[in-house]
PDB file of N, CA and C in Angstrom:
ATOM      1  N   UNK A   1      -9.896   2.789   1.639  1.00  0.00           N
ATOM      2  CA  UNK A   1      -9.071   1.855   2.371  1.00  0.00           C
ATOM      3  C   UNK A   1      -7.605   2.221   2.170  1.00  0.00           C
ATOM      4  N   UNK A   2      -7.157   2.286   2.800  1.00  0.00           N
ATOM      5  CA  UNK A   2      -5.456   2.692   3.063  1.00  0.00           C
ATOM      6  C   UNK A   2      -4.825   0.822   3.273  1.00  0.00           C
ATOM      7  N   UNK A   3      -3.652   0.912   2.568  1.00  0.00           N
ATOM      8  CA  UNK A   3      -2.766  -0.441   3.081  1.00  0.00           C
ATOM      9  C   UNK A   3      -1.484   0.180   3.390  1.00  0.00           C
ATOM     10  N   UNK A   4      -1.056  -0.583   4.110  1.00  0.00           N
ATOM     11  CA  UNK A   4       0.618   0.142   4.790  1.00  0.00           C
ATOM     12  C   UNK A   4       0.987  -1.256   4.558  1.00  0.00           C
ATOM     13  N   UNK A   5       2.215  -1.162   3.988  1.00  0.00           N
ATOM     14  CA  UNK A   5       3.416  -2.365   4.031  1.00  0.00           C
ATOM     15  C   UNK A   5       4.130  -2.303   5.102  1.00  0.00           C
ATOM     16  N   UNK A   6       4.656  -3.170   5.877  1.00  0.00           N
ATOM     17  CA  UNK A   6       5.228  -3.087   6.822  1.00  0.00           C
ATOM     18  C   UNK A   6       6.407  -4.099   6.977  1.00  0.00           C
ATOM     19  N   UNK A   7       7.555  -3.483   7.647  1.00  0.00           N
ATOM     20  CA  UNK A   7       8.809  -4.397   7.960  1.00  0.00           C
ATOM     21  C   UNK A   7       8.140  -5.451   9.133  1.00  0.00           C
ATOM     22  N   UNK A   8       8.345  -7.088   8.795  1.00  0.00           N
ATOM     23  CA  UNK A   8       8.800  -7.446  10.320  1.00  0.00           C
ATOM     24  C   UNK A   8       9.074  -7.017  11.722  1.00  0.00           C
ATOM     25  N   UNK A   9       9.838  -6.155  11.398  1.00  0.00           N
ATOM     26  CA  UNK A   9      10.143  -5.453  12.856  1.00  0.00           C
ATOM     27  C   UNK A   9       8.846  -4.876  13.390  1.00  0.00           C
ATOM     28  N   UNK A  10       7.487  -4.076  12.964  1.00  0.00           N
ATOM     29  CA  UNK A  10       6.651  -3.401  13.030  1.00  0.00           C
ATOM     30  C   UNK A  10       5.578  -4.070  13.211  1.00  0.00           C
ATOM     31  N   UNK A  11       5.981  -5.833  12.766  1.00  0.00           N
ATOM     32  CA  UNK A  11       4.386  -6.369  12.567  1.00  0.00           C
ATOM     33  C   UNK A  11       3.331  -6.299  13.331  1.00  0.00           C
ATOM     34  N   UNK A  12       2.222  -6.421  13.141  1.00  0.00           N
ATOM     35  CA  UNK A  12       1.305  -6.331  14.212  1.00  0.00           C
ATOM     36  C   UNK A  12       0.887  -5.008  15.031  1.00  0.00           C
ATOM     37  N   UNK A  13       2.077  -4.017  14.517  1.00  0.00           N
ATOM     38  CA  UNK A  13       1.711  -2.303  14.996  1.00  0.00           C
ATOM     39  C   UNK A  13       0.215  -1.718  14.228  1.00  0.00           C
ATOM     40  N   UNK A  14      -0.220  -1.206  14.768  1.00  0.00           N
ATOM     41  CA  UNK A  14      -1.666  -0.303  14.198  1.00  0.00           C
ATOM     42  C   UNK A  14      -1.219   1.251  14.612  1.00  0.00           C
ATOM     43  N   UNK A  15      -1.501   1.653  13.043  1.00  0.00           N
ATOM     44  CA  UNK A  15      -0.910   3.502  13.396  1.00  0.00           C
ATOM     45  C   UNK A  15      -2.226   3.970  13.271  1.00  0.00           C
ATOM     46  N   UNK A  16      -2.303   4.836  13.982  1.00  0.00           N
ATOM     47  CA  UNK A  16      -3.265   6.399  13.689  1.00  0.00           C
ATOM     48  C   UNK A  16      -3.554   6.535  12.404  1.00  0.00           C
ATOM     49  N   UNK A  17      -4.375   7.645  12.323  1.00  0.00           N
ATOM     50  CA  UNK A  17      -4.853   8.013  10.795  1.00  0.00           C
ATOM     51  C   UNK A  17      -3.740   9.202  10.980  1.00  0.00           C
ATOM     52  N   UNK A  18      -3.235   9.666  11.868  1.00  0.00           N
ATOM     53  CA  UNK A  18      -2.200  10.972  11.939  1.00  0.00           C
ATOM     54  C   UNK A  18      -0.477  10.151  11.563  1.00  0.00           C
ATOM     55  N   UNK A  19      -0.445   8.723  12.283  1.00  0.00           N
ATOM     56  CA  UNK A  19       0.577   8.440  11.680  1.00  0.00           C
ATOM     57  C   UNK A  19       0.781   8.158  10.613  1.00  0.00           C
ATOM     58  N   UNK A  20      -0.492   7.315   9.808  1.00  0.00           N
ATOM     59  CA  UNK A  20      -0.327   6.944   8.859  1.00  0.00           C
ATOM     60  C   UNK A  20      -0.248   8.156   7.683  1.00  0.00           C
ATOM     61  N   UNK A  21      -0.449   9.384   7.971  1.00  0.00           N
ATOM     62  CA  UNK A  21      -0.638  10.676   7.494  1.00  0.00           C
ATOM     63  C   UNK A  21       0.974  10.938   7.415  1.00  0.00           C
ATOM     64  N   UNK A  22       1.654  10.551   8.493  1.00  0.00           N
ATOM     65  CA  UNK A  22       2.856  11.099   8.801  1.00  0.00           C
ATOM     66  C   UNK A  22       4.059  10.259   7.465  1.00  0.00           C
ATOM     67  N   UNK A  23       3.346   8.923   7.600  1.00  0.00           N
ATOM     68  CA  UNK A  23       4.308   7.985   6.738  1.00  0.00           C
ATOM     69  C   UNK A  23       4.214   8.095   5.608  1.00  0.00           C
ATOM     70  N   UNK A  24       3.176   8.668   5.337  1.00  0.00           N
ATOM     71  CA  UNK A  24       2.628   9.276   3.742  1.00  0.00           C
ATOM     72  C   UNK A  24       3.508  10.704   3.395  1.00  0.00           C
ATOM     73  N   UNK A  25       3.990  11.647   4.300  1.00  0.00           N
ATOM     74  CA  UNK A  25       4.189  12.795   4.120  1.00  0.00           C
ATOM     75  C   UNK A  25       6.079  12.050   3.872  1.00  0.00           C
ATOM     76  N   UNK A  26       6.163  11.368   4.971  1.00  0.00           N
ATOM     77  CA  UNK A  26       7.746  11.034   4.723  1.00  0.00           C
ATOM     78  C   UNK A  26       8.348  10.065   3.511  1.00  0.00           C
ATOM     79  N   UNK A  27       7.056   9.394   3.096  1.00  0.00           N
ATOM     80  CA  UNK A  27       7.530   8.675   1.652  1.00  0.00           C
ATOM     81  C   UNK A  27       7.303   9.931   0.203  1.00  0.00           C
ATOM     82  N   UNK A  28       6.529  10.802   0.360  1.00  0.00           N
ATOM     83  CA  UNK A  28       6.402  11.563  -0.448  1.00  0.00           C
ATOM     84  C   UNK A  28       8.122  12.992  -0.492  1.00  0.00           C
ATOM     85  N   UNK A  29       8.096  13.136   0.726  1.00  0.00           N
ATOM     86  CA  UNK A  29       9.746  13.578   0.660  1.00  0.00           C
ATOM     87  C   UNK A  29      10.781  13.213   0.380  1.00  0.00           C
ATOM     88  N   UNK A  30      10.951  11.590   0.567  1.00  0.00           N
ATOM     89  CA  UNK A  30      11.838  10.451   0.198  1.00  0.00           C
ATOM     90  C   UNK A  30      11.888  10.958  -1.704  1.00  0.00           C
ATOM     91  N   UNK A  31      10.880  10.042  -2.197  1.00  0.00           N
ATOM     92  CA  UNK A  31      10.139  10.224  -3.523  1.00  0.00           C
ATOM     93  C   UNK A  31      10.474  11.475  -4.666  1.00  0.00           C
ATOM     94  N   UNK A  32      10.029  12.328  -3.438  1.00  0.00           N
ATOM     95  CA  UNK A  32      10.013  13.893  -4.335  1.00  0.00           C
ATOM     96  C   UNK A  32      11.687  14.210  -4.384  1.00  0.00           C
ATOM     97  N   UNK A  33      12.689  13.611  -3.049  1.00  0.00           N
ATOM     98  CA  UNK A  33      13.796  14.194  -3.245  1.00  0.00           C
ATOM     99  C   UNK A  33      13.650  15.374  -2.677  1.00  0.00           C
ATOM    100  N   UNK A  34      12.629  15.749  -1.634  1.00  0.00           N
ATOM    101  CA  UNK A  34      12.942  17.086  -1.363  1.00  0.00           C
ATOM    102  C   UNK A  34      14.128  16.926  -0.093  1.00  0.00           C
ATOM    103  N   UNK A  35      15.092  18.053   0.238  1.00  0.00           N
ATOM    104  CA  UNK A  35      15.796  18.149   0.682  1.00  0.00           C
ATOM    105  C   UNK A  35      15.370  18.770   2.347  1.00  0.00           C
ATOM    106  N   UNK A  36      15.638  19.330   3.187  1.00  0.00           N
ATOM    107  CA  UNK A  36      14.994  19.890   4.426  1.00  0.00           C
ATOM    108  C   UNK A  36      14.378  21.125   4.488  1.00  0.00           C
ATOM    109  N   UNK A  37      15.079  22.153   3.535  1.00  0.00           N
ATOM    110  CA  UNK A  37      14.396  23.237   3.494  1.00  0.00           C
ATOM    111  C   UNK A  37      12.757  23.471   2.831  1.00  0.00           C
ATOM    112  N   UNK A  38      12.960  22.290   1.370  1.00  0.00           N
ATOM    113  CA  UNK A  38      11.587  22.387   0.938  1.00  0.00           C
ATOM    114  C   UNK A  38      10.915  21.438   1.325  1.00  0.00           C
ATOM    115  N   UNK A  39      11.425  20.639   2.811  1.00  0.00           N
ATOM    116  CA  UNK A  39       9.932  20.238   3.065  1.00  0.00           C
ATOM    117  C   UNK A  39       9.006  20.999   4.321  1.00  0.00           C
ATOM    118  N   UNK A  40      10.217  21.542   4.934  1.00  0.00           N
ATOM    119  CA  UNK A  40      10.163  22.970   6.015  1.00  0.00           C
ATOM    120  C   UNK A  40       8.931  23.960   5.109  1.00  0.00           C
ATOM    121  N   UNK A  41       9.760  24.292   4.139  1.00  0.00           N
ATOM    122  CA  UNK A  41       8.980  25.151   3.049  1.00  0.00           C
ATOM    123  C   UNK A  41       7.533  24.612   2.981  1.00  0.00           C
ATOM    124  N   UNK A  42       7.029  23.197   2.203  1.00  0.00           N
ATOM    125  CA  UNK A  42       6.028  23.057   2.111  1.00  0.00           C
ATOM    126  C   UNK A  42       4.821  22.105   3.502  1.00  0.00           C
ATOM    127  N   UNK A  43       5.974  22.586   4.886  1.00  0.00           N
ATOM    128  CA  UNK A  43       4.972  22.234   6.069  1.00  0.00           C
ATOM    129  C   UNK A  43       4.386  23.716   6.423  1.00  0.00           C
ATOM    130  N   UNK A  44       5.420  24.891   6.564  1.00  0.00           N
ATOM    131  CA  UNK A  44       5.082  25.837   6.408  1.00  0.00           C
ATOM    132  C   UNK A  44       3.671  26.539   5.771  1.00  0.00           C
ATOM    133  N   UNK A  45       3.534  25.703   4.235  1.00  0.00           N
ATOM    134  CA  UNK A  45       2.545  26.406   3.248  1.00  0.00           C
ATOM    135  C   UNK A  45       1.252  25.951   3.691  1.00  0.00           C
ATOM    136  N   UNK A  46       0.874  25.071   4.556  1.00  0.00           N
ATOM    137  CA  UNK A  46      -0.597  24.610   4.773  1.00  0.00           C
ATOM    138  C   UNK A  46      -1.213  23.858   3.948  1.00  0.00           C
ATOM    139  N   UNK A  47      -0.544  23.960   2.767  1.00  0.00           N
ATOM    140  CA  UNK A  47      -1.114  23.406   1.909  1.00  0.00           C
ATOM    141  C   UNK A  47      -1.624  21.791   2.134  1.00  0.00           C
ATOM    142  N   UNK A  48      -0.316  21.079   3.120  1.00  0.00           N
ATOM    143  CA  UNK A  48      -0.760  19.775   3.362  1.00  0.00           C
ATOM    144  C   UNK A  48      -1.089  20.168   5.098  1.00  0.00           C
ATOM    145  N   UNK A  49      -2.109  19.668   5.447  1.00  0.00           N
ATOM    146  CA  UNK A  49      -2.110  20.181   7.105  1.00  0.00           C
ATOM    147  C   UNK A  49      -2.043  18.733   7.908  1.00  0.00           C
ATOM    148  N   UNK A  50      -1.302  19.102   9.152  1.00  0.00           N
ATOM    149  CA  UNK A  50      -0.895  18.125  10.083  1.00  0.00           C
ATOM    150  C   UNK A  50       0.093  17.369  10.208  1.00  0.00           C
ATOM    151  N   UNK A  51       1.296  17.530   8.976  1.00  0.00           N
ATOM    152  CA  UNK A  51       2.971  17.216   9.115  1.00  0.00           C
ATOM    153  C   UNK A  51       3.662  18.161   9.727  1.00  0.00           C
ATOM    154  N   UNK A  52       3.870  16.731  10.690  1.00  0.00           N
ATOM    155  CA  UNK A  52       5.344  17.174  11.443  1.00  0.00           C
ATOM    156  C   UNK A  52       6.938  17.815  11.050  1.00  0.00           C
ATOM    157  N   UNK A  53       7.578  18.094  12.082  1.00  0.00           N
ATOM    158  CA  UNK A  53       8.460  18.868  11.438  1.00  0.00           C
ATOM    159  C   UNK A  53       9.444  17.716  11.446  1.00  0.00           C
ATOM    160  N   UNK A  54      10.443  18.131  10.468  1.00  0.00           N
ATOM    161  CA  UNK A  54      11.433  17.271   9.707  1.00  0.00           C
ATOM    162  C   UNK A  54      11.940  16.185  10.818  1.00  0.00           C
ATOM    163  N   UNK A  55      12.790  17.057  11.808  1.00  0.00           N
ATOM    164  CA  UNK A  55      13.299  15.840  12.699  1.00  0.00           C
ATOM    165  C   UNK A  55      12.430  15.151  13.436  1.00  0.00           C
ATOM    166  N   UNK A  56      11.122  15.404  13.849  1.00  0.00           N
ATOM    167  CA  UNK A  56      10.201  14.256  14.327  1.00  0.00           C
ATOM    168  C   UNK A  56       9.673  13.292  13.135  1.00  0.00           C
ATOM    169  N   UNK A  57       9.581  13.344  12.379  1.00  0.00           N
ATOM    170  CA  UNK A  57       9.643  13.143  11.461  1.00  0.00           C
ATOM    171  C   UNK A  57      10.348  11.878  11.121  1.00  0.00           C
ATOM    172  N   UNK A  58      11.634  12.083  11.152  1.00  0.00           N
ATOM    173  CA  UNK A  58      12.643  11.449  10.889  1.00  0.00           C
ATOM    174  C   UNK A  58      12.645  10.556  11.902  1.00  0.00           C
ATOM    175  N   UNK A  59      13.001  11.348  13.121  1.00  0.00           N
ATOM    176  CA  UNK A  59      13.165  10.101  14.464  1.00  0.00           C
ATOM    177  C   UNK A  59      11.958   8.997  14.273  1.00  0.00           C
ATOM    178  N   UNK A  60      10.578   9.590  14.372  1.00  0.00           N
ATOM    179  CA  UNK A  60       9.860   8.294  14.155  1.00  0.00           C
ATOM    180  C   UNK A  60      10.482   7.635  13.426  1.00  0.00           C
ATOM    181  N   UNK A  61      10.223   7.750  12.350  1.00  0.00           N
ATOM    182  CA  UNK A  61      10.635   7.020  10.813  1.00  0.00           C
ATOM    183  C   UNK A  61      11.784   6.379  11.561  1.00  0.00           C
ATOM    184  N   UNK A  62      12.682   6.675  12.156  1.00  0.00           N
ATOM    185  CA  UNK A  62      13.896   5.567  12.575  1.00  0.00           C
ATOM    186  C   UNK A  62      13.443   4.334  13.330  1.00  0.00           C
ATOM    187  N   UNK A  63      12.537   4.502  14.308  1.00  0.00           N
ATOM    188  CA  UNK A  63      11.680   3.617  15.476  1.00  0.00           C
ATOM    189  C   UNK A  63      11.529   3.389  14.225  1.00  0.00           C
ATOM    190  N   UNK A  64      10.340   3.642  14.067  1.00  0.00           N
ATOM    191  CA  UNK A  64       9.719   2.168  12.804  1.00  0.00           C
ATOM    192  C   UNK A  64      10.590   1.330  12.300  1.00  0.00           C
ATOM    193  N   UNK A  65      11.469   1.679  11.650  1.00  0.00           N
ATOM    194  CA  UNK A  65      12.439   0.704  10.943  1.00  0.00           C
ATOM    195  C   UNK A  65      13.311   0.082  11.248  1.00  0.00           C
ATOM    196  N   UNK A  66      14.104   1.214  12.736  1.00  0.00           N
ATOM    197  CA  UNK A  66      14.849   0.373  13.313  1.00  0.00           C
ATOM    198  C   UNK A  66      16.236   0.736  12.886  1.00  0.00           C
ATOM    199  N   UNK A  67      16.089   1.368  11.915  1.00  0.00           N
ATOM    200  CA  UNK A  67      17.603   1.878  10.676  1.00  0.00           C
ATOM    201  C   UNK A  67      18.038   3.551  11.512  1.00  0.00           C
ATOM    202  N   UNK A  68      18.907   3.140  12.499  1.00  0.00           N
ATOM    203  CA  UNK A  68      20.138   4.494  12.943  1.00  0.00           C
ATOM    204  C   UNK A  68      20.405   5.381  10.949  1.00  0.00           C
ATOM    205  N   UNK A  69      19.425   6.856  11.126  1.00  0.00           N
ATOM    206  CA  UNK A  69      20.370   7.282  10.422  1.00  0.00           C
ATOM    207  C   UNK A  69      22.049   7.663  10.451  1.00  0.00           C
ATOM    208  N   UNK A  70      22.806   8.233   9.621  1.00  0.00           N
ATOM    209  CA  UNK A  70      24.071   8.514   9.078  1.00  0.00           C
ATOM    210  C   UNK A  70      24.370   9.878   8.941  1.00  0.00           C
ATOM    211  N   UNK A  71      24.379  11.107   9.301  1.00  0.00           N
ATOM    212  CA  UNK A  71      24.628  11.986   8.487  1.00  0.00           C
ATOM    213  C   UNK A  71      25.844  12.171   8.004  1.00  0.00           C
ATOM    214  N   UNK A  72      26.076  12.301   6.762  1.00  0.00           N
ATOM    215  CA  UNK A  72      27.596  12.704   6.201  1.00  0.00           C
ATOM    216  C   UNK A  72      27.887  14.529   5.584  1.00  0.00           C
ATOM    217  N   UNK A  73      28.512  14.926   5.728  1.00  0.00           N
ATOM    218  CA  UNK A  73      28.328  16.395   4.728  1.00  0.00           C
ATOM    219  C   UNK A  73      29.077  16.036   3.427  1.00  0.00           C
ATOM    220  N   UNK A  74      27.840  16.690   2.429  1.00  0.00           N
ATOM    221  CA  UNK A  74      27.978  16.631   0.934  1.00  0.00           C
ATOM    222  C   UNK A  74      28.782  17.693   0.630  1.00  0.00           C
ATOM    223  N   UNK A  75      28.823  17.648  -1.119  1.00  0.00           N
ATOM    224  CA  UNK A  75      29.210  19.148  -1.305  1.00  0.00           C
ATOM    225  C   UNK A  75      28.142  19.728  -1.805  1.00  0.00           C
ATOM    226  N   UNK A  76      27.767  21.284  -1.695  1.00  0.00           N
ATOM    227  CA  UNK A  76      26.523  22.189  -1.982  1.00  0.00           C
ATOM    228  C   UNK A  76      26.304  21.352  -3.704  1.00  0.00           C
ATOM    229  N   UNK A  77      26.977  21.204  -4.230  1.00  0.00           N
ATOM    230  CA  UNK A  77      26.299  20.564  -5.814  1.00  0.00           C
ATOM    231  C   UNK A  77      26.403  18.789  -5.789  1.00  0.00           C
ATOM    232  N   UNK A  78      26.368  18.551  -4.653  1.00  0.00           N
ATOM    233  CA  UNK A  78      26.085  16.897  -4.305  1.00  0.00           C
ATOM    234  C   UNK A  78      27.094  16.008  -5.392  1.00  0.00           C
ATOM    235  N   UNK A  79      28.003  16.213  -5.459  1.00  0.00           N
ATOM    236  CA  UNK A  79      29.249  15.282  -6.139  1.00  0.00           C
ATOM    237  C   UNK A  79      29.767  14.730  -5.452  1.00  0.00           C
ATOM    238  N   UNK A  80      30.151  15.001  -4.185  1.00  0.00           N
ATOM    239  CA  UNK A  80      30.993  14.196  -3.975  1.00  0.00           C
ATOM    240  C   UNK A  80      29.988  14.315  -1.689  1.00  0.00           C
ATOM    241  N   UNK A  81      30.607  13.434  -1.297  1.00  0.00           N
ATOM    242  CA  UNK A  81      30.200  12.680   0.267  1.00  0.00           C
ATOM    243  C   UNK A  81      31.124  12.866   1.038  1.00  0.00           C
ATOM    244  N   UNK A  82      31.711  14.038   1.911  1.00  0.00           N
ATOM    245  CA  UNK A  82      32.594  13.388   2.897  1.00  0.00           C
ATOM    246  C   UNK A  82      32.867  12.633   3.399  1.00  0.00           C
ATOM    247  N   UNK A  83      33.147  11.636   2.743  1.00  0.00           N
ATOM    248  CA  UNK A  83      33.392  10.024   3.676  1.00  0.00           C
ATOM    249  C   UNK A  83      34.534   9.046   2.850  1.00  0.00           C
ATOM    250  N   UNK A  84      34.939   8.115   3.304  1.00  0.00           N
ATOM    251  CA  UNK A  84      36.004   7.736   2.799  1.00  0.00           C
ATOM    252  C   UNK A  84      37.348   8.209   2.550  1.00  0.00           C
ATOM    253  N   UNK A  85      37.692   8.265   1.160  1.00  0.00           N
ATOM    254  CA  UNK A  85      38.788   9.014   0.749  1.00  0.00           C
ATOM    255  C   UNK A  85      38.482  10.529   0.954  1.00  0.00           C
ATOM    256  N   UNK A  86      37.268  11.101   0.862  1.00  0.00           N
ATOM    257  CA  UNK A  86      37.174  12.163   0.849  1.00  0.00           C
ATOM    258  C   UNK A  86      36.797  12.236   2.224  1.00  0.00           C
ATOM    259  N   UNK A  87      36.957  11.915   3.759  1.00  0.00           N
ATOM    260  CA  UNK A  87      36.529  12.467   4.834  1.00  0.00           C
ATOM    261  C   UNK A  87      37.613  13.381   5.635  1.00  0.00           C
ATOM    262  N   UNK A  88      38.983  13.631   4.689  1.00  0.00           N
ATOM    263  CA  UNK A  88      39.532  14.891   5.714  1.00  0.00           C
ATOM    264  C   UNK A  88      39.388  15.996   4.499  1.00  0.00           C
ATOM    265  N   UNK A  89      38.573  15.373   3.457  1.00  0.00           N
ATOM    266  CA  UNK A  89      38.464  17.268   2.605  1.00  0.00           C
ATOM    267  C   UNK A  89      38.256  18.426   3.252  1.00  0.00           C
ATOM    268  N   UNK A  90      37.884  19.669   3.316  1.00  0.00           N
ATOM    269  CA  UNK A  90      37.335  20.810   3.816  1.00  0.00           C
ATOM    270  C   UNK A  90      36.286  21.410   2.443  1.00  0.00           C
ATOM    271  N   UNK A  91      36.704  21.274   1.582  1.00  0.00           N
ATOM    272  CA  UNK A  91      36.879  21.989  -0.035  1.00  0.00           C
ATOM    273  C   UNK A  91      36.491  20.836  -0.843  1.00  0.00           C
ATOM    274  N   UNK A  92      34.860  21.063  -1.828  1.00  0.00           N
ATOM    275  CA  UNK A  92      35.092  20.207  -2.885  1.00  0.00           C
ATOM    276  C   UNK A  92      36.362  20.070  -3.673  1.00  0.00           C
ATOM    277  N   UNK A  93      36.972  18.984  -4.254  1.00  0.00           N
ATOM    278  CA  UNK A  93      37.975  19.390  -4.363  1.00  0.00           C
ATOM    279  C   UNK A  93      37.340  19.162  -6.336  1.00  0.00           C
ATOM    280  N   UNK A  94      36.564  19.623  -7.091  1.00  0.00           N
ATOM    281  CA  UNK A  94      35.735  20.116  -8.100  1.00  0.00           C
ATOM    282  C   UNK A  94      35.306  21.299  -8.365  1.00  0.00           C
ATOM    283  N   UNK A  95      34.685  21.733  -7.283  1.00  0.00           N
ATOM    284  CA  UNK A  95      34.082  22.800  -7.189  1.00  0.00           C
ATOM    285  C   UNK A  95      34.687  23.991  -6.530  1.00  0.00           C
ATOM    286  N   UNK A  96      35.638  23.354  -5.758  1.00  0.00           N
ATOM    287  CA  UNK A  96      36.361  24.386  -4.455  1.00  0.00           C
ATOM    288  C   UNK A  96      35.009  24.924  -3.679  1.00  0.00           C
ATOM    289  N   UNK A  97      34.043  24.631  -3.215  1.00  0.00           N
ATOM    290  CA  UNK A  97      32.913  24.843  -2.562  1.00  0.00           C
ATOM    291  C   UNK A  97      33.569  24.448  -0.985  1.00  0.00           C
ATOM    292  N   UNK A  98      33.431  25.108   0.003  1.00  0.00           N
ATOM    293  CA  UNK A  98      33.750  24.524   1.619  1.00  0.00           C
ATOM    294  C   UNK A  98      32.614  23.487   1.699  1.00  0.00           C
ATOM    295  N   UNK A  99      32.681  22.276   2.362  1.00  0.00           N
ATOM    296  CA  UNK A  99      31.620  21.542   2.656  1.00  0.00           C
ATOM    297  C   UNK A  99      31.127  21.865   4.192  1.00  0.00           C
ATOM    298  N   UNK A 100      31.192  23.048   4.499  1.00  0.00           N
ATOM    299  CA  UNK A 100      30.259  23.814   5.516  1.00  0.00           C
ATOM    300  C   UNK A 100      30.046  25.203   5.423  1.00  0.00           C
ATOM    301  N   UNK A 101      28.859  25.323   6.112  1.00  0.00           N
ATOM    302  CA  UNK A 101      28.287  26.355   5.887  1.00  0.00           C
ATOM    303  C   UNK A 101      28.363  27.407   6.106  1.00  0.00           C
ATOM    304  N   UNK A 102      28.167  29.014   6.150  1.00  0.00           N
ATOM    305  CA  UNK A 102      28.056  29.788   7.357  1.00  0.00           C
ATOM    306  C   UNK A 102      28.289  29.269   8.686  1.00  0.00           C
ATOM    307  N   UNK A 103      27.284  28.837   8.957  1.00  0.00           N
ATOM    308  CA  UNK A 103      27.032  28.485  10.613  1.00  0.00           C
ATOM    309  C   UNK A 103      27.866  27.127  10.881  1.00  0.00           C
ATOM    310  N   UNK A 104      28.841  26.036  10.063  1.00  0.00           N
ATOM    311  CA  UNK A 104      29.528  25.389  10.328  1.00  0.00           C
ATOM    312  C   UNK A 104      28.975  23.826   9.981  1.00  0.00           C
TER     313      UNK A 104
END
């Protein structure tokens, strides 16, 4: 038997055994802290079969909840958030790290 908790917003929804597969894969990424590459990495490995890729993923997960993600850019050693006082940085200003990437 599987139980799903559910927001208000959702009540009365009935998921798939694929969604409910899906909500399992996205609380276990939440959980684990994995970041995008290692969960890319471990959809890649087969090891778990039938997760979606990150941004479907995600978008569901937004429908369900209803919660608009945020993206902000970090710095590569996660100290500090571009936002606030720090949203005209370029440069950790710790690390001197650019808070973009190669590709921008």
């Amino acid at each position: 038997m599987i139980v799903v908790f559910i927001s208000n917003n959702v009540k009365g929804t009935h998921f798939s055994e694929d969604g409910i597969h899906n909500i399992h894969a996205f609380n276990f990424k939440v959980n684990a802290q994995l970041d995008g590459q290692d969960y890319t990495k471990l959809q890649c490995s087969k090891l778990v079969s039938n997760i979606k890729t990150l941004h479907h993923l995600q978008s569901h997960m937004s429908s369900l909840s209803l919660i608009t993600p945020v993206n902000y850019h970090c710095c590569p050693n996660s100290c500090i958030c571009y936002t606030g006082d720090y949203q005209h940085f370029d440069h950790c200003p710790h690390y001197s790290k650019s808070c973009y990437d190669n590709q921008g």
